[in-house]
N, C-alpha and C. Protein backbone atom coordinates (compact mmCIF):
# COMPACT_ATOMS: atom_id res chain seq x y z
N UNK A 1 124.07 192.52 109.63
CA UNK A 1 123.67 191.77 108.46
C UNK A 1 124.40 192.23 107.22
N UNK A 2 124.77 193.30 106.80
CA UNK A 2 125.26 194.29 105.77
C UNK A 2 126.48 193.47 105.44
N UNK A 3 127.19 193.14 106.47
CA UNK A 3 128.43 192.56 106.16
C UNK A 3 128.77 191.17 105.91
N UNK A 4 127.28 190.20 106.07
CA UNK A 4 127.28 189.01 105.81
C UNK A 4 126.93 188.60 103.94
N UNK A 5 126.79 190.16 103.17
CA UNK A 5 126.43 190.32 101.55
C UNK A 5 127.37 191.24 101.42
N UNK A 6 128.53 190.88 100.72
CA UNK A 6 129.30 191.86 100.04
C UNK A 6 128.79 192.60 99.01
N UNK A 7 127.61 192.13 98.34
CA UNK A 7 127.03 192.57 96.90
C UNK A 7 125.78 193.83 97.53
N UNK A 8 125.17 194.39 96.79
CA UNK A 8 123.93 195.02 96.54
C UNK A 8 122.95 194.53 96.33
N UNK A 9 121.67 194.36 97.02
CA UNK A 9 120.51 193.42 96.92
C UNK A 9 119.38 194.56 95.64
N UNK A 10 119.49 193.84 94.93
CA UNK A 10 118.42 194.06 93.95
C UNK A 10 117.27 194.37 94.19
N UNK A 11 116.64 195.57 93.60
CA UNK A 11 115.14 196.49 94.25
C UNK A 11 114.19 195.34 94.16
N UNK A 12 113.50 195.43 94.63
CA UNK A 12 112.42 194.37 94.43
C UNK A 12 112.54 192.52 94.46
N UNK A 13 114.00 192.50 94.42
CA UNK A 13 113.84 191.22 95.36
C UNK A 13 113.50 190.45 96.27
N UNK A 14 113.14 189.35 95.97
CA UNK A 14 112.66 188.88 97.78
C UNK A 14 113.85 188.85 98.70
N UNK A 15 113.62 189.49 100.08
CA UNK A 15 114.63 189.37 100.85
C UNK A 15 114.47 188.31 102.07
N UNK A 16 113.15 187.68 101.67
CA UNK A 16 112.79 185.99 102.76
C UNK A 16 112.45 185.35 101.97
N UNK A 17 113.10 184.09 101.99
CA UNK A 17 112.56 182.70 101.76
C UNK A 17 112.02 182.41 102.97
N UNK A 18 111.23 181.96 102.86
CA UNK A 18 110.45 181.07 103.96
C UNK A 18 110.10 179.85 103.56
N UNK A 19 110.44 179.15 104.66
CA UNK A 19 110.02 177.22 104.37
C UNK A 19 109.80 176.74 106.13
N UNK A 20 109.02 175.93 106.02
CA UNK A 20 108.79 175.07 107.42
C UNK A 20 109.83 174.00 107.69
N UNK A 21 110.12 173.88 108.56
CA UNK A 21 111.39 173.04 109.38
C UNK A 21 110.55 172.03 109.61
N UNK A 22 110.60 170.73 109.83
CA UNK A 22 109.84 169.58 111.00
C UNK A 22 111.52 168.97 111.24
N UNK A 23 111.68 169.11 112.55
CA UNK A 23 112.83 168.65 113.23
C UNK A 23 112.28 167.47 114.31
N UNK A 24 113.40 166.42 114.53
CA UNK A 24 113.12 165.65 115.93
C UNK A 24 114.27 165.08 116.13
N UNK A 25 114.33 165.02 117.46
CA UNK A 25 115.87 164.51 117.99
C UNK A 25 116.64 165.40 117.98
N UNK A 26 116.72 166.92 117.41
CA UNK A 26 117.57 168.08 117.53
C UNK A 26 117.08 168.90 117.87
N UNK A 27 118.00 170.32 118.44
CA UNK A 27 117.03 171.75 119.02
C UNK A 27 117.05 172.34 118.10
N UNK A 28 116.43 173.53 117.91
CA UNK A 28 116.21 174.12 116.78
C UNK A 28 117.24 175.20 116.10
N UNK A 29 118.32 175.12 117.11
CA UNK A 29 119.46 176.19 117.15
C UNK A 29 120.56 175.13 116.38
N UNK A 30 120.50 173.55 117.04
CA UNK A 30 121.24 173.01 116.56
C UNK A 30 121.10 172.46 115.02
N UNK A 31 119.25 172.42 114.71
CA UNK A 31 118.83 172.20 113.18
C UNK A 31 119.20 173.67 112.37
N UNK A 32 119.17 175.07 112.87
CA UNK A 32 119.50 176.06 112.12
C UNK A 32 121.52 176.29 111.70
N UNK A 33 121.90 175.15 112.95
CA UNK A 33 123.29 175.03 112.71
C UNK A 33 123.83 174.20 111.55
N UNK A 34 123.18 173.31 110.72
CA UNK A 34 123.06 172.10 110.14
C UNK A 34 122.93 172.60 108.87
N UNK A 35 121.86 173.52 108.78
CA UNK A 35 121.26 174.16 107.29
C UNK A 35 121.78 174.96 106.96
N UNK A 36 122.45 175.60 108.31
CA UNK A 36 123.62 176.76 107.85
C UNK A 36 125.12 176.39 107.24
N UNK A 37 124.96 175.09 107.35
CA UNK A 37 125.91 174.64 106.99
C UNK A 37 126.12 174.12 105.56
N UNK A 38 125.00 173.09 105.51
CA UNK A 38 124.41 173.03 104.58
C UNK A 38 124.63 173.92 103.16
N UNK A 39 123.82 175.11 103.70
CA UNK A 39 124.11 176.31 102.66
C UNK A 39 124.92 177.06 102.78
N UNK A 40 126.03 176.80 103.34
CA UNK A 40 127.37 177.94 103.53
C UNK A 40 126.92 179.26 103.80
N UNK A 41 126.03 179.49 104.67
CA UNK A 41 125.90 180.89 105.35
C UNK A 41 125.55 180.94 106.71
N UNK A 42 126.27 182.05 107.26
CA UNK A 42 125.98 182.62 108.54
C UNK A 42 124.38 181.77 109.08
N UNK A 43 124.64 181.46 110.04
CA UNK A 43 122.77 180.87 111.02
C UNK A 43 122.34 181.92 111.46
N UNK A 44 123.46 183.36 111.55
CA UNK A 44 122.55 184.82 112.22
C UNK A 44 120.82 185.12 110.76
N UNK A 45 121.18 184.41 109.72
CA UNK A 45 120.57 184.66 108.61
C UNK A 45 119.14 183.93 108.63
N UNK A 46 119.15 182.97 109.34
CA UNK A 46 117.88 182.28 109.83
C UNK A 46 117.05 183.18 110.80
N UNK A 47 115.70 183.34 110.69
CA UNK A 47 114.74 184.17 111.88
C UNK A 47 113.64 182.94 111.77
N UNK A 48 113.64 182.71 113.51
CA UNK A 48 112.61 181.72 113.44
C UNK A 48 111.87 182.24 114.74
N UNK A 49 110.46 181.91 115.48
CA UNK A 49 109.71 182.21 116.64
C UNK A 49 109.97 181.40 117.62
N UNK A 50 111.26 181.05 118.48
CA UNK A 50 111.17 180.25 119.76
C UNK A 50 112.11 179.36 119.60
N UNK A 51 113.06 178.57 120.12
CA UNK A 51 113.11 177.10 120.12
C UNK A 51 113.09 176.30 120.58
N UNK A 52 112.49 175.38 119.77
CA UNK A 52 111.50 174.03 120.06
C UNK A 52 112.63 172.99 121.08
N UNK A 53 111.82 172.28 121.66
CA UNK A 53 112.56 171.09 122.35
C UNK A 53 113.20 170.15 121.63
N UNK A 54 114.36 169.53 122.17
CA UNK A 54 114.56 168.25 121.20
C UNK A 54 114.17 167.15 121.03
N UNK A 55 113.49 166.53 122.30
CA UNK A 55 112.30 165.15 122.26
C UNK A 55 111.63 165.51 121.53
N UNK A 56 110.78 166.58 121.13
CA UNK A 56 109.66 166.81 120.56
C UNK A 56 109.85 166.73 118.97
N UNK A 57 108.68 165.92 118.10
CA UNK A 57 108.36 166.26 117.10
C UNK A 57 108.27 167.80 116.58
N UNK A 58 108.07 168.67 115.62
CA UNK A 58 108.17 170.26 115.78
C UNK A 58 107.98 170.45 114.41
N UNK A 59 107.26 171.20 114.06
CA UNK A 59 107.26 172.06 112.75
C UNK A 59 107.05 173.06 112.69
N UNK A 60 107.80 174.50 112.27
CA UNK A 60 107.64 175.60 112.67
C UNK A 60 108.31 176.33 111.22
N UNK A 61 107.78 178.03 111.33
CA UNK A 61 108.26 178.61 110.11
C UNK A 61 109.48 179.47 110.52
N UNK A 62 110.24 178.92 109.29
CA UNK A 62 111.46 179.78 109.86
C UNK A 62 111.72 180.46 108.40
N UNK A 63 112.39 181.69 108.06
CA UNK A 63 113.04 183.11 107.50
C UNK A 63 114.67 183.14 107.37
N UNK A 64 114.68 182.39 105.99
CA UNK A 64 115.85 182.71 105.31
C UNK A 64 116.50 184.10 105.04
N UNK A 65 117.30 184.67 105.35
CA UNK A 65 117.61 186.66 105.38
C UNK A 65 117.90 186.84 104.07
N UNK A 66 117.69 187.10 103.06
CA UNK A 66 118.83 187.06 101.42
C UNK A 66 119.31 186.12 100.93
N UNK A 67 118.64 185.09 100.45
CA UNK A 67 118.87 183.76 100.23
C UNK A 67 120.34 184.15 99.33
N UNK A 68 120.90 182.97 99.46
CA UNK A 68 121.65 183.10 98.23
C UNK A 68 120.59 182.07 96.88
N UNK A 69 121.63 182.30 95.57
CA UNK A 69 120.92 182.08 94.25
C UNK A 69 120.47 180.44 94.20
N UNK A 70 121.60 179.73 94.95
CA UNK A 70 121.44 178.13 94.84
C UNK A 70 120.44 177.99 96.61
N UNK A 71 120.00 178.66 97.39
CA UNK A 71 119.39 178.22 98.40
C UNK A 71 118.24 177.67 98.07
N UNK A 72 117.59 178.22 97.63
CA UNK A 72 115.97 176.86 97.24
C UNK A 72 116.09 175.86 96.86
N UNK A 73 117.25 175.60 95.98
CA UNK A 73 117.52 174.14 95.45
C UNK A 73 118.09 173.42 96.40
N UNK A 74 118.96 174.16 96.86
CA UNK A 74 119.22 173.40 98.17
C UNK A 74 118.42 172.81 99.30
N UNK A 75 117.85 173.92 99.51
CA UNK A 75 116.71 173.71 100.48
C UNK A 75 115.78 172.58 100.12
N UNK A 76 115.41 172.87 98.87
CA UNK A 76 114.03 171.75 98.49
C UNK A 76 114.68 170.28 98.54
N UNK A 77 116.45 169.98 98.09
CA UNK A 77 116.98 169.01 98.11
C UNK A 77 116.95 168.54 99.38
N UNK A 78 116.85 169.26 100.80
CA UNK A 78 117.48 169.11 101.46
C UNK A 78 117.30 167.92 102.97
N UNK A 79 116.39 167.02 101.58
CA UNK A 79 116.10 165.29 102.93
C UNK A 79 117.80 164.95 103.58
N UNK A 80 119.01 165.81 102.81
CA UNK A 80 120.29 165.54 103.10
C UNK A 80 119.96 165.35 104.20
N UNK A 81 119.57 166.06 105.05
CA UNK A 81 119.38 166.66 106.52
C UNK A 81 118.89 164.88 107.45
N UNK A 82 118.21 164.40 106.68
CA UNK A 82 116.71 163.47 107.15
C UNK A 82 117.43 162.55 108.14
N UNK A 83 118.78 162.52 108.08
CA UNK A 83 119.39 161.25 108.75
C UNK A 83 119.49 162.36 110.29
N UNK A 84 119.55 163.72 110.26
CA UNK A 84 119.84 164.33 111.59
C UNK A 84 118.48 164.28 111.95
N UNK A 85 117.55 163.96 111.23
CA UNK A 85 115.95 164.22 111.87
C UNK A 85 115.35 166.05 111.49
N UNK A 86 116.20 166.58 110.28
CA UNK A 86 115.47 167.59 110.11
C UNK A 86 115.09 167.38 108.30
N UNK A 87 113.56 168.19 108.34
CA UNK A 87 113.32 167.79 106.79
C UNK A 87 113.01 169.46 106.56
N UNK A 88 112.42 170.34 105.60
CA UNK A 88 111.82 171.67 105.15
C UNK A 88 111.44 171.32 103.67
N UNK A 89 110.22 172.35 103.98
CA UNK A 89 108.97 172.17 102.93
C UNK A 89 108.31 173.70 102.67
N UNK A 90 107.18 173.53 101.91
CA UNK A 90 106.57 174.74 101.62
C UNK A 90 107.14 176.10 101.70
N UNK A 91 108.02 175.80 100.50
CA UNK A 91 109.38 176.91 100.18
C UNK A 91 108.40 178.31 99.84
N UNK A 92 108.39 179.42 100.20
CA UNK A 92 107.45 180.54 99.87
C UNK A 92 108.81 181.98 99.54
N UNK A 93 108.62 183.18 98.70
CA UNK A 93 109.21 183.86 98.69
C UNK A 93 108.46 185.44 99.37
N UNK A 94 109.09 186.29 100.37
CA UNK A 94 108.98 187.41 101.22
C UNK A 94 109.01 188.28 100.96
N UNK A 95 108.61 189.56 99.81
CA UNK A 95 109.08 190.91 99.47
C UNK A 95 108.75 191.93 100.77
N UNK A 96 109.97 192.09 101.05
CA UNK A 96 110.08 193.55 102.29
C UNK A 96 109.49 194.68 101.64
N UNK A 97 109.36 195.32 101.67
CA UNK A 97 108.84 196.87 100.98
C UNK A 97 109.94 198.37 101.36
N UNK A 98 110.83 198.25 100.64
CA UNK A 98 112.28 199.77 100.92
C UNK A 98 111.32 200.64 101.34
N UNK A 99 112.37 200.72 102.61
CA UNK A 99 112.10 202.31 103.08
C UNK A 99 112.65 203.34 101.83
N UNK A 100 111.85 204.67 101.53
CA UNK A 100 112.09 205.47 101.19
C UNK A 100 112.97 206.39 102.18
């Protein structure tokens, strides 16, 4: 991951965005391929629990790694997606807690 941020992450930053996916008609590897695109970063940067089928309707929470500065706007913009059948919502921010 270290090498996907050339910069220094700021103490107390959030280091997850979190937002819910509802995908259909795509897998969930291929909707994390889309958003990664989307936002010009690595898809290793996405953490999600499982992936969903592609017949299936699906809404699930998935973990942005170090957003970049324009990712929420992006994200919240991002009905771009709506024509592949993926939408994201309930944008939330993650504070990790530094190891000492």
């Amino acid at each position: 991951r270290s090498s996907d941020l050339g910069r220094r992450w700021s103490p107390g930053r959030p280091e997850y965005l979190r937002f819910v996916l509802a995908k259909e008609g795509t897998t969930t590897l291929d909707a994390m391929g889309l958003l990664a695109k989307a936002l010009r970063c690595k898809r290793e940067r996405f953490e999600f629990a499982g992936a969903k089928d592609r017949l299936a309707i699906t809404r699930q929470w998935v973990s942005l790694w170090r957003p970049d500065e324009d990712h929420p706007a992006l994200l919240s913009t991002a009905n771009i997606l709506a024509n592949n059948g993926i939408k994201v919502g309930r944008l939330s921010w993650d504070v990790v807690a530094q190891q000492a």
